[in-house]
PDB file of N, CA and C in Angstrom:
ATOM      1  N   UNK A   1      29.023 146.656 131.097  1.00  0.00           N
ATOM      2  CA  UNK A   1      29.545 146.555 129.754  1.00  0.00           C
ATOM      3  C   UNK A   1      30.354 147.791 129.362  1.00  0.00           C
ATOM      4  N   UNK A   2      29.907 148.824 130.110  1.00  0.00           N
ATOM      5  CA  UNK A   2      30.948 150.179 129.676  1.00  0.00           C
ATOM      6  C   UNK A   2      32.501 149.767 130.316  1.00  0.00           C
ATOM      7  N   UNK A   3      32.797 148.853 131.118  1.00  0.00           N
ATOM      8  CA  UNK A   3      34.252 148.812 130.759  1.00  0.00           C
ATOM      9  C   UNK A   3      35.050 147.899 130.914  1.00  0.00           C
ATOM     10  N   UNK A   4      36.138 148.113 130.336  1.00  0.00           N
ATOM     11  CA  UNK A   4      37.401 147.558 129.558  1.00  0.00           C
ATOM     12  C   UNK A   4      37.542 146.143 129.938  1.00  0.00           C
ATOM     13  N   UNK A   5      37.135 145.069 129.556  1.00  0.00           N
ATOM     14  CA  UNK A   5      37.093 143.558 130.212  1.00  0.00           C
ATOM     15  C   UNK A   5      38.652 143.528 130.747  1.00  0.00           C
ATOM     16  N   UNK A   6      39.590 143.726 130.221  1.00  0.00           N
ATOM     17  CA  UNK A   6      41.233 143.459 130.880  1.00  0.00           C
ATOM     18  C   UNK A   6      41.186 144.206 132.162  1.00  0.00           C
ATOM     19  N   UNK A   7      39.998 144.533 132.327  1.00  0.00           N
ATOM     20  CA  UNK A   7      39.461 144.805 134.001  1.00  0.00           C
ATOM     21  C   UNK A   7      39.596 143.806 134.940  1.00  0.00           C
ATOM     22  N   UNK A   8      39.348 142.812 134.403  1.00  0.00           N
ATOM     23  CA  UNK A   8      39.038 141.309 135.016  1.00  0.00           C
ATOM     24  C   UNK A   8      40.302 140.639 135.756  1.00  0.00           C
ATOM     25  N   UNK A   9      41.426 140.880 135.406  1.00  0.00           N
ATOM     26  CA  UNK A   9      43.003 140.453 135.250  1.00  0.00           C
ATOM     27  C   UNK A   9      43.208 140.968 136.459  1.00  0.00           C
ATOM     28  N   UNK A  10      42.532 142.440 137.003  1.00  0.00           N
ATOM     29  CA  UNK A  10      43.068 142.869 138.537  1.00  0.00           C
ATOM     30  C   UNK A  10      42.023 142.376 139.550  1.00  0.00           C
ATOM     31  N   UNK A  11      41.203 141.252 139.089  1.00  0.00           N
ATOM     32  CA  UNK A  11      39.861 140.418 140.486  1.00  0.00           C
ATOM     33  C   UNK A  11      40.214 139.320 140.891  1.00  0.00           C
ATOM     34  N   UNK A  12      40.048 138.917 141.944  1.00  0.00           N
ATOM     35  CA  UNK A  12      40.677 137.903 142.588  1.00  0.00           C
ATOM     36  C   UNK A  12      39.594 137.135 141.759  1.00  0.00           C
ATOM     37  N   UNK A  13      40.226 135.458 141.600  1.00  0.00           N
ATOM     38  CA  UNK A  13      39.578 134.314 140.757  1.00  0.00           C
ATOM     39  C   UNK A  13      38.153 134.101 141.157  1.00  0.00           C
ATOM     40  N   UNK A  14      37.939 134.225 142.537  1.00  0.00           N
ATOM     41  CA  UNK A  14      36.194 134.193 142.947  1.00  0.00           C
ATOM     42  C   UNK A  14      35.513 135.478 142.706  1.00  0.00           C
ATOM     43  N   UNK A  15      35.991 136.700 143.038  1.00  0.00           N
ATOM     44  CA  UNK A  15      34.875 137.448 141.794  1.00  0.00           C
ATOM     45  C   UNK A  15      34.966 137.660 140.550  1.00  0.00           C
ATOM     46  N   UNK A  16      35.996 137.192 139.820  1.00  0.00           N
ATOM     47  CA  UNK A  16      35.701 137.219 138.405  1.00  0.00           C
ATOM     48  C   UNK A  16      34.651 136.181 137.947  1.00  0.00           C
ATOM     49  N   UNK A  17      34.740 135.131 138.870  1.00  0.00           N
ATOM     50  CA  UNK A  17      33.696 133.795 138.595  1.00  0.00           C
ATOM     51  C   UNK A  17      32.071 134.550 139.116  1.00  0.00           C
ATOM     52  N   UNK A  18      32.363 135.401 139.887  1.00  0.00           N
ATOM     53  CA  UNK A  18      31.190 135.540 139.789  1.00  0.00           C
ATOM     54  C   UNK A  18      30.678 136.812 139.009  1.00  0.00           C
ATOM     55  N   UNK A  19      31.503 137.709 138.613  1.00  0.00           N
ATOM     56  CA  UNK A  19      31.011 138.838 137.167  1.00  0.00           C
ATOM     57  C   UNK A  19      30.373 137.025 136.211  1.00  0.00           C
ATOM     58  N   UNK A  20      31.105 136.369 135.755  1.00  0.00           N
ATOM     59  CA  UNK A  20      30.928 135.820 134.869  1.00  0.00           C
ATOM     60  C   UNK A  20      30.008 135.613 134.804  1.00  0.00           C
ATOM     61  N   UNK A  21      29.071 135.099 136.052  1.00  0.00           N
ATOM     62  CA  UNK A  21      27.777 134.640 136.408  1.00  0.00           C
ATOM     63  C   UNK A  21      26.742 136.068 136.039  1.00  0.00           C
ATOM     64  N   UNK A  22      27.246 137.181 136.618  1.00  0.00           N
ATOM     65  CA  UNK A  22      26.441 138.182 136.248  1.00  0.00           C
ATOM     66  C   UNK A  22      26.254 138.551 134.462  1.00  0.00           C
ATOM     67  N   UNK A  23      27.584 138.105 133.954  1.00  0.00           N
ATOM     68  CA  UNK A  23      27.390 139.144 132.685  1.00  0.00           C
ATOM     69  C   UNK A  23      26.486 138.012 132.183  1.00  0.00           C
ATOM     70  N   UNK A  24      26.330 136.534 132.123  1.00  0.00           N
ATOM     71  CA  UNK A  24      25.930 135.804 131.483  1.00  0.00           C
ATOM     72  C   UNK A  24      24.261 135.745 131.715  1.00  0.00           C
ATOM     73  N   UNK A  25      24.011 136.692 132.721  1.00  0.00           N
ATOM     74  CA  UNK A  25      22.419 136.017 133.277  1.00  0.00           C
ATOM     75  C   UNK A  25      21.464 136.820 132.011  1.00  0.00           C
ATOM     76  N   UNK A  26      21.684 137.919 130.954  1.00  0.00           N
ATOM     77  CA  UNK A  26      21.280 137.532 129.811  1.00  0.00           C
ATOM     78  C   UNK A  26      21.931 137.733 128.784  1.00  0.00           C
ATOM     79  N   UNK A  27      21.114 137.628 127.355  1.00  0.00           N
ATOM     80  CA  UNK A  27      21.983 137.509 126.253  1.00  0.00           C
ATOM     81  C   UNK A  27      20.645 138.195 125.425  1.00  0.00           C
ATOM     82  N   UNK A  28      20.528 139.145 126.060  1.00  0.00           N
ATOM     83  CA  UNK A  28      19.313 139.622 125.243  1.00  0.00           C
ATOM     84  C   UNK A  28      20.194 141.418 124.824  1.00  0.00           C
ATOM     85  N   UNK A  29      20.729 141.566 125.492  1.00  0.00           N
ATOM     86  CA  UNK A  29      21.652 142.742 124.759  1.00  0.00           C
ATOM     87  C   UNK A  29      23.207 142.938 124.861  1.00  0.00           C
ATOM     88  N   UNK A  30      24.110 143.761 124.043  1.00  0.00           N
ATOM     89  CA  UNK A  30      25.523 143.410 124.184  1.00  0.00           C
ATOM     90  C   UNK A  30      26.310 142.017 124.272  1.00  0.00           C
ATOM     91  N   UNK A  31      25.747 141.366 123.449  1.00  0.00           N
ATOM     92  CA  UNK A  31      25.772 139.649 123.318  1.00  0.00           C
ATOM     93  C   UNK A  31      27.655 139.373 123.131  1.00  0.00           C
ATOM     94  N   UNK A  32      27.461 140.176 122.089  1.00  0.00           N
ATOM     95  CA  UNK A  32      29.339 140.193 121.866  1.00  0.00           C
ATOM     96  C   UNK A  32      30.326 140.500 123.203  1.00  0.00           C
ATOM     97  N   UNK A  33      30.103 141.682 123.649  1.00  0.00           N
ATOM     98  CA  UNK A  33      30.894 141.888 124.472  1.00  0.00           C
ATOM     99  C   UNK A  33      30.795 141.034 125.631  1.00  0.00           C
ATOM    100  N   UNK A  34      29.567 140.438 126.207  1.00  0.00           N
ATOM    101  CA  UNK A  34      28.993 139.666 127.233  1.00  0.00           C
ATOM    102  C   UNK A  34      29.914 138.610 126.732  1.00  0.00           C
ATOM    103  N   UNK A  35      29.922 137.716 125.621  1.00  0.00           N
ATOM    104  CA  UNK A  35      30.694 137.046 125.798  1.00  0.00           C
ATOM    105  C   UNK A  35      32.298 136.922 125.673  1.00  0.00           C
ATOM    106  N   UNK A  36      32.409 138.491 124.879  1.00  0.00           N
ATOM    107  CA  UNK A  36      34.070 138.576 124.991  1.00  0.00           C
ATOM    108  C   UNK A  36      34.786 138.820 126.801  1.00  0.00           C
ATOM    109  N   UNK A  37      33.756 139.122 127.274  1.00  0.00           N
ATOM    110  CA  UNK A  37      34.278 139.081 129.146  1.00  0.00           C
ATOM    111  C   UNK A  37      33.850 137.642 129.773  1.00  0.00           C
ATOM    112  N   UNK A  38      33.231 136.816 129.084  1.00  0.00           N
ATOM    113  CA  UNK A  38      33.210 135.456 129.661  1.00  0.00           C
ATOM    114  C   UNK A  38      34.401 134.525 129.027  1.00  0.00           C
ATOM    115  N   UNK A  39      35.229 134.976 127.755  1.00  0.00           N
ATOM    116  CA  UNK A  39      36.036 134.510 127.459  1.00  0.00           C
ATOM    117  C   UNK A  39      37.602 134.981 128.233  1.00  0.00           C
ATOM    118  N   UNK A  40      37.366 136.201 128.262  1.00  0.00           N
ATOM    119  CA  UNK A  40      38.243 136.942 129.472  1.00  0.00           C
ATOM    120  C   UNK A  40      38.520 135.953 130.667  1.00  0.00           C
ATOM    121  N   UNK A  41      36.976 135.915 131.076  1.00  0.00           N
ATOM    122  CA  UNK A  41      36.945 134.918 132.567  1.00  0.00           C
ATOM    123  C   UNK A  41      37.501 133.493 132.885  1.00  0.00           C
ATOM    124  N   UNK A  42      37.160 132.557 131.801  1.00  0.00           N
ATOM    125  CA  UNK A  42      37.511 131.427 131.574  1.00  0.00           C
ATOM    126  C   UNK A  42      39.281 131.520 131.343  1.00  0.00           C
ATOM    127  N   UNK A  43      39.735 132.396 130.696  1.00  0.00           N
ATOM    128  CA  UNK A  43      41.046 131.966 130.068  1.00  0.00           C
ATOM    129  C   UNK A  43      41.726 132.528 131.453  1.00  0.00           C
ATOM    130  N   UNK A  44      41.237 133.322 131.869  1.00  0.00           N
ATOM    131  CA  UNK A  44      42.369 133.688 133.626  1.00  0.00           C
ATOM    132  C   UNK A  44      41.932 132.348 134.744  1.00  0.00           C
ATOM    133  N   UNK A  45      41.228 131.937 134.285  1.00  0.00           N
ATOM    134  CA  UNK A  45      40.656 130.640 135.607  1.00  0.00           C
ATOM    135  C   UNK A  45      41.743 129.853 135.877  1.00  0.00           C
ATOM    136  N   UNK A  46      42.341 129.764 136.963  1.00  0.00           N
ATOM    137  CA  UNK A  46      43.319 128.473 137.518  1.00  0.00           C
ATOM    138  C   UNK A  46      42.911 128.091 138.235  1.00  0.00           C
ATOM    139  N   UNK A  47      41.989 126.496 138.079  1.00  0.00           N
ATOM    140  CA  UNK A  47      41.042 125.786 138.774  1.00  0.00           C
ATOM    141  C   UNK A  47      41.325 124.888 139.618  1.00  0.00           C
ATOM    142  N   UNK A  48      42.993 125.385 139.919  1.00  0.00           N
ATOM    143  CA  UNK A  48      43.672 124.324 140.911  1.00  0.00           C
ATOM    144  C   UNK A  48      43.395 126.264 142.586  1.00  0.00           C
ATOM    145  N   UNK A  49      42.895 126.683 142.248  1.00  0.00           N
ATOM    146  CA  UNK A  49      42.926 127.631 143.005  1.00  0.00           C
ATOM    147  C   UNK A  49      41.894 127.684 144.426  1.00  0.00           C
ATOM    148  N   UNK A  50      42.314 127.335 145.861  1.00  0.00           N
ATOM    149  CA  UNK A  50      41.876 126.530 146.209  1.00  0.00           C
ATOM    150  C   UNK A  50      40.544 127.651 146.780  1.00  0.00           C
ATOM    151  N   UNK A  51      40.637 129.135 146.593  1.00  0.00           N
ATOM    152  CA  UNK A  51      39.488 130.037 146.371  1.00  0.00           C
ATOM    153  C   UNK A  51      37.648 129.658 145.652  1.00  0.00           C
ATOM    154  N   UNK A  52      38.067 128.909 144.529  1.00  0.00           N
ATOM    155  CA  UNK A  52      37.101 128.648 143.956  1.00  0.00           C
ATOM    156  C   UNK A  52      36.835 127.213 143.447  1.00  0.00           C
ATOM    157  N   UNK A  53      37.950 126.387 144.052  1.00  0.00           N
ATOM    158  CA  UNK A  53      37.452 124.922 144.041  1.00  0.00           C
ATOM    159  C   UNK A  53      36.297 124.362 144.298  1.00  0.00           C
ATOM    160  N   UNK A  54      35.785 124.847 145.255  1.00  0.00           N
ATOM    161  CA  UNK A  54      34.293 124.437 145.305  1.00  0.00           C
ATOM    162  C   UNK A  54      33.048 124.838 144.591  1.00  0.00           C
ATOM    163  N   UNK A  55      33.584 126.432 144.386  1.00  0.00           N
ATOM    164  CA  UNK A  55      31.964 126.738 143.487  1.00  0.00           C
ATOM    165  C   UNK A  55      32.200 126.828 142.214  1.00  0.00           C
ATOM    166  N   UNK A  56      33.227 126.752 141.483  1.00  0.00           N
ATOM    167  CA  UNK A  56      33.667 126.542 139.902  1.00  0.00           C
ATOM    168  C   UNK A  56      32.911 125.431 139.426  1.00  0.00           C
ATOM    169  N   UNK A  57      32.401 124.431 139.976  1.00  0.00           N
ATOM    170  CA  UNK A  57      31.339 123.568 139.108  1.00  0.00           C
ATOM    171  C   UNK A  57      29.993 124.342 138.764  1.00  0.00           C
ATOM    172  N   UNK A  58      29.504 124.136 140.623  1.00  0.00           N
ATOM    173  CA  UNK A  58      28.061 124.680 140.023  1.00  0.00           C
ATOM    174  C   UNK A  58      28.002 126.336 139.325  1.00  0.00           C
ATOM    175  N   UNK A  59      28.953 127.037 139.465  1.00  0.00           N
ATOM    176  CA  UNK A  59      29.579 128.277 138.494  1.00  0.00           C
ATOM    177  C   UNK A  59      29.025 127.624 137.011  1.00  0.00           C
ATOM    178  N   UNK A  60      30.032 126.838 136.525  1.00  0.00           N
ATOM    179  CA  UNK A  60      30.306 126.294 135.382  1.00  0.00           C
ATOM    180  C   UNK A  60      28.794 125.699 134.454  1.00  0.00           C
ATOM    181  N   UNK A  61      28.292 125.051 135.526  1.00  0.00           N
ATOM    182  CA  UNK A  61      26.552 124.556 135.427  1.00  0.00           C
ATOM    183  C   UNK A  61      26.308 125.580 134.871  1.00  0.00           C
ATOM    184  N   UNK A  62      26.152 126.475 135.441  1.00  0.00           N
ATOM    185  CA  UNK A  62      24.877 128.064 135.181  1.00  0.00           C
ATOM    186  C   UNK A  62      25.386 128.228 133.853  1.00  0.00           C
ATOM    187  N   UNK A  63      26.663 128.413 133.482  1.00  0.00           N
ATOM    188  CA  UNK A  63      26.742 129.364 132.548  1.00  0.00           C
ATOM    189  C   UNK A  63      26.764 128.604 131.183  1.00  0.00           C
ATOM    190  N   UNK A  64      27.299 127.032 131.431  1.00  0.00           N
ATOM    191  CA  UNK A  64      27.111 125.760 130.781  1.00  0.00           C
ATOM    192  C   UNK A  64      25.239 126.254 130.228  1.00  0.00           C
ATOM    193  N   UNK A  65      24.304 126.275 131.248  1.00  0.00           N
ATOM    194  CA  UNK A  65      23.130 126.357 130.606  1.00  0.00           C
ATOM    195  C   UNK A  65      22.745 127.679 130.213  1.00  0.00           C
ATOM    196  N   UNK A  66      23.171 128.615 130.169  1.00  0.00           N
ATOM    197  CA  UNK A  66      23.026 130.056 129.612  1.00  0.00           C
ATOM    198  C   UNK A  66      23.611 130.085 128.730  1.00  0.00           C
ATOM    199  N   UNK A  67      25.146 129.359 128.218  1.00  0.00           N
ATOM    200  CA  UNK A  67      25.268 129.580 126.772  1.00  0.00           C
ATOM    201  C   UNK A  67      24.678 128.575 126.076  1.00  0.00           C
ATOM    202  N   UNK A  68      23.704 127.440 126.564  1.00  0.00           N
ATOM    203  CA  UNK A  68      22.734 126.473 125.453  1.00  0.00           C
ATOM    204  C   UNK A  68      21.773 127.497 125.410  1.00  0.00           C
ATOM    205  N   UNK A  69      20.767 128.237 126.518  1.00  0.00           N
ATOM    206  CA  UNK A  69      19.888 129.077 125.648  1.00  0.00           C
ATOM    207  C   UNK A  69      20.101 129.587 125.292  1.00  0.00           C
ATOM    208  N   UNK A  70      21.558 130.494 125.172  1.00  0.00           N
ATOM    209  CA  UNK A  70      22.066 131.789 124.078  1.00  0.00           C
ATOM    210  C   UNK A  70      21.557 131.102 122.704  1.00  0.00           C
ATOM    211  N   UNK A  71      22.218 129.931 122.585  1.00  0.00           N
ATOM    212  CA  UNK A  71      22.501 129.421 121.492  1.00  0.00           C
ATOM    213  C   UNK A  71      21.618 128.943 121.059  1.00  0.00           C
ATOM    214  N   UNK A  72      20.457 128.439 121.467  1.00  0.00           N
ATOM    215  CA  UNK A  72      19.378 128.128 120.634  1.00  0.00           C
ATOM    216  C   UNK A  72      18.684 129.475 120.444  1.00  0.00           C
ATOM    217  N   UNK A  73      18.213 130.322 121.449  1.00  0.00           N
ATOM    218  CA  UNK A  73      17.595 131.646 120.956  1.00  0.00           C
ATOM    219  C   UNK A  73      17.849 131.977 119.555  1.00  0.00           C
ATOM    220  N   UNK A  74      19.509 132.453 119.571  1.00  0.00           N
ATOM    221  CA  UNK A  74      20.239 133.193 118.359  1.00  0.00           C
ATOM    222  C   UNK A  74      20.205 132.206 117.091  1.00  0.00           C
ATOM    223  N   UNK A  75      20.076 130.800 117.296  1.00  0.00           N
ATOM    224  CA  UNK A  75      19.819 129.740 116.207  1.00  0.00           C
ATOM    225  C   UNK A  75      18.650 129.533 115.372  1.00  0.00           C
ATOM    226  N   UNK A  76      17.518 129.777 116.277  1.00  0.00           N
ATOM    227  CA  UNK A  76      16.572 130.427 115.727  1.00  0.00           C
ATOM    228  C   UNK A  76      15.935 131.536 115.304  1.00  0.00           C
ATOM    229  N   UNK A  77      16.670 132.410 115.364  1.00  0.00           N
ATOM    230  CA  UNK A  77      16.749 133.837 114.912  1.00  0.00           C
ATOM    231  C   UNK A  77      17.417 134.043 113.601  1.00  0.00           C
ATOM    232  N   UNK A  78      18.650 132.933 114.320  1.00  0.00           N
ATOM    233  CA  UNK A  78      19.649 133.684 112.744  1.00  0.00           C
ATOM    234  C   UNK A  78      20.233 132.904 113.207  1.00  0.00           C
ATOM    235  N   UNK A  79      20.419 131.063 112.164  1.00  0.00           N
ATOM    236  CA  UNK A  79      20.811 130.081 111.936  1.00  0.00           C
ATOM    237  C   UNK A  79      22.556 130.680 111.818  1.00  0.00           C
ATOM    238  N   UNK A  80      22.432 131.393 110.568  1.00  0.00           N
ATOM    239  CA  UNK A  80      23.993 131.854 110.125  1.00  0.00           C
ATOM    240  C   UNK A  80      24.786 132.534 110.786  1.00  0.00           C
ATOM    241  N   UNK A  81      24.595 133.206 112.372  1.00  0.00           N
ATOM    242  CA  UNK A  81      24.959 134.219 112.763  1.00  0.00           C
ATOM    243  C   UNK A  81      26.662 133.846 113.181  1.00  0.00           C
ATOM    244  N   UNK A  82      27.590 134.176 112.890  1.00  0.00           N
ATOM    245  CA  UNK A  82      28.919 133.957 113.410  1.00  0.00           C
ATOM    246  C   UNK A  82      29.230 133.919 114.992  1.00  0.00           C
ATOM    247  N   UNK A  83      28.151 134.762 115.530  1.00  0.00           N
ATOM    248  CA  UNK A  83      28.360 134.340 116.916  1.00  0.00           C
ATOM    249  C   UNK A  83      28.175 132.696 117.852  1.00  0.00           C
ATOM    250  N   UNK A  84      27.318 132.209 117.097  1.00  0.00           N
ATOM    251  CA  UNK A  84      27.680 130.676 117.396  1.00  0.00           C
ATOM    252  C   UNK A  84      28.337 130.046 117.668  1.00  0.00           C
ATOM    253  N   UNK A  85      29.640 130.282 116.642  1.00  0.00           N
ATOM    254  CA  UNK A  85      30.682 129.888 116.965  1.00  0.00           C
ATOM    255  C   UNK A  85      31.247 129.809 118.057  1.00  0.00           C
ATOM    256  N   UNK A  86      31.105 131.689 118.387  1.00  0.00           N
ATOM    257  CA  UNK A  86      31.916 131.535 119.622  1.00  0.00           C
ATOM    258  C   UNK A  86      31.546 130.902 120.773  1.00  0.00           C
ATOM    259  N   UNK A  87      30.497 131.148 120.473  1.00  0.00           N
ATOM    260  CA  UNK A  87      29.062 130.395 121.974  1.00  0.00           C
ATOM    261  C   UNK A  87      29.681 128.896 122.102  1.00  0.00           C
ATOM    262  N   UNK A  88      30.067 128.259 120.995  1.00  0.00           N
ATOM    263  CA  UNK A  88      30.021 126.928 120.686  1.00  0.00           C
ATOM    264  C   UNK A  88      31.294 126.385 121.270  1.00  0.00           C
ATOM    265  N   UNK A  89      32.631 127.943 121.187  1.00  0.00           N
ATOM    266  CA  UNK A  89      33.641 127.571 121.975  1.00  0.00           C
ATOM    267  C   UNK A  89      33.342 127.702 123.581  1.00  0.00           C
ATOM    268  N   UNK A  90      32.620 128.626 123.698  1.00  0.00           N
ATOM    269  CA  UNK A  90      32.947 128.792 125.276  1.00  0.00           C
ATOM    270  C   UNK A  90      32.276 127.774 125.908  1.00  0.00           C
ATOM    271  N   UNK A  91      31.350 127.058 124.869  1.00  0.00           N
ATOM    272  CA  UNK A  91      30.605 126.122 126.133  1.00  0.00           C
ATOM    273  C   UNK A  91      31.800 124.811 125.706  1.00  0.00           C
ATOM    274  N   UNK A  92      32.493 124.328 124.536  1.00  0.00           N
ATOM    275  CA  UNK A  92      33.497 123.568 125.261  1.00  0.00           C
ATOM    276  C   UNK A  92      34.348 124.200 126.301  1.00  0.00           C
ATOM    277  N   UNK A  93      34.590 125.495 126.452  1.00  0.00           N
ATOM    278  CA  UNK A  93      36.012 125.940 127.682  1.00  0.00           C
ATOM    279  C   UNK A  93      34.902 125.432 128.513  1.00  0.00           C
ATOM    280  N   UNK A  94      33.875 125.747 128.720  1.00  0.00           N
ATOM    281  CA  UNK A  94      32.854 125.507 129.860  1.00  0.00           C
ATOM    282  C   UNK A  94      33.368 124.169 130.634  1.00  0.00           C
ATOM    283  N   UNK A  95      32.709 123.267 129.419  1.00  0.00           N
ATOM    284  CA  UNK A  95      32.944 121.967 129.864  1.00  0.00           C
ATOM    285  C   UNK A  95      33.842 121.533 129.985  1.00  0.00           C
ATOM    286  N   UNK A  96      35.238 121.670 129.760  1.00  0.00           N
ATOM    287  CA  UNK A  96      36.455 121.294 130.270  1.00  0.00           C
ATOM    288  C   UNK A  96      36.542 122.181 131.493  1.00  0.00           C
ATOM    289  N   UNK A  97      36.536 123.327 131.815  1.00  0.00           N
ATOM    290  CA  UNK A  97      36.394 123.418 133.258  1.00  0.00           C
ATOM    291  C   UNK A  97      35.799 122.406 134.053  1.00  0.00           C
ATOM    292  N   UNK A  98      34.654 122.285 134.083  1.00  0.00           N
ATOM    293  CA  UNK A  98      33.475 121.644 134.934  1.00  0.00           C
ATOM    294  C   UNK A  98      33.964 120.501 134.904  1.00  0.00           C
ATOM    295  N   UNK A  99      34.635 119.595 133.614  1.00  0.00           N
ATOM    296  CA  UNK A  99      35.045 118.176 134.068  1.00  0.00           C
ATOM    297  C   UNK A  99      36.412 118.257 135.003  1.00  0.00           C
ATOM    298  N   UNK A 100      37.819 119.249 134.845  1.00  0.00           N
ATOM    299  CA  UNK A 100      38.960 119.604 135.592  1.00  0.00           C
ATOM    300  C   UNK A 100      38.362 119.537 137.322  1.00  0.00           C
ATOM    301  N   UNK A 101      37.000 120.442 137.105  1.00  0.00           N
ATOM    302  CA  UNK A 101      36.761 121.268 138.634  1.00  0.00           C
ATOM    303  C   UNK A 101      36.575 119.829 139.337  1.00  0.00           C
ATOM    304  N   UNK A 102      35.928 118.567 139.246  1.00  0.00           N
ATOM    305  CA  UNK A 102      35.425 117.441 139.766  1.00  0.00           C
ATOM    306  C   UNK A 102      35.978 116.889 140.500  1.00  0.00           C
TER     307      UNK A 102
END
């Protein structure tokens, strides 16, 4: 988390898919930034890339179910929290990946 997510822009498409996997495995601290580098990740993804054609689904799975428990955790914590939102976008980018990757 100490640095600069436009870090991401110089990783080839299969390890940025897999930081993604790392930053997402929790959401128990730096929640914001964790997901401002999974939004990083998703928006550089070109899923015609024949590097990560294969593991961009089950990729997509994991993090598909790490931002539902983000999101219920933080929902029950704090119904109102604005971060929802964003949670709420990335798991649609999620899922339009995962249906593209098929």
């Amino acid at each position: 988390m100490r640095v600069n997510p436009t870090y991401l822009s110089r990783l080839s498409p299969l390890v940025a898919l897999t930081v993604s996997a790392a930053i997402t495995s929790s959401f128990e601290s730096y929640v914001v930034e964790r997901l401002d580098w999974l939004y990083r990740v998703l928006q550089q993804i070109d899923i015609r890339n024949e590097d990560i054609l294969d593991v961009a689904p089950k990729i997509m799975d994991v993090l598909q179910q790490r931002l539902s428990g983000a999101y219920m955790a933080i929902s029950e914590a704090s119904p109102s929290d604005p971060t929802l939102r964003t949670i709420s976008n990335l798991s649609k980018q999620v899922q339009e990946i995962r249906r593209v990757a098929q």
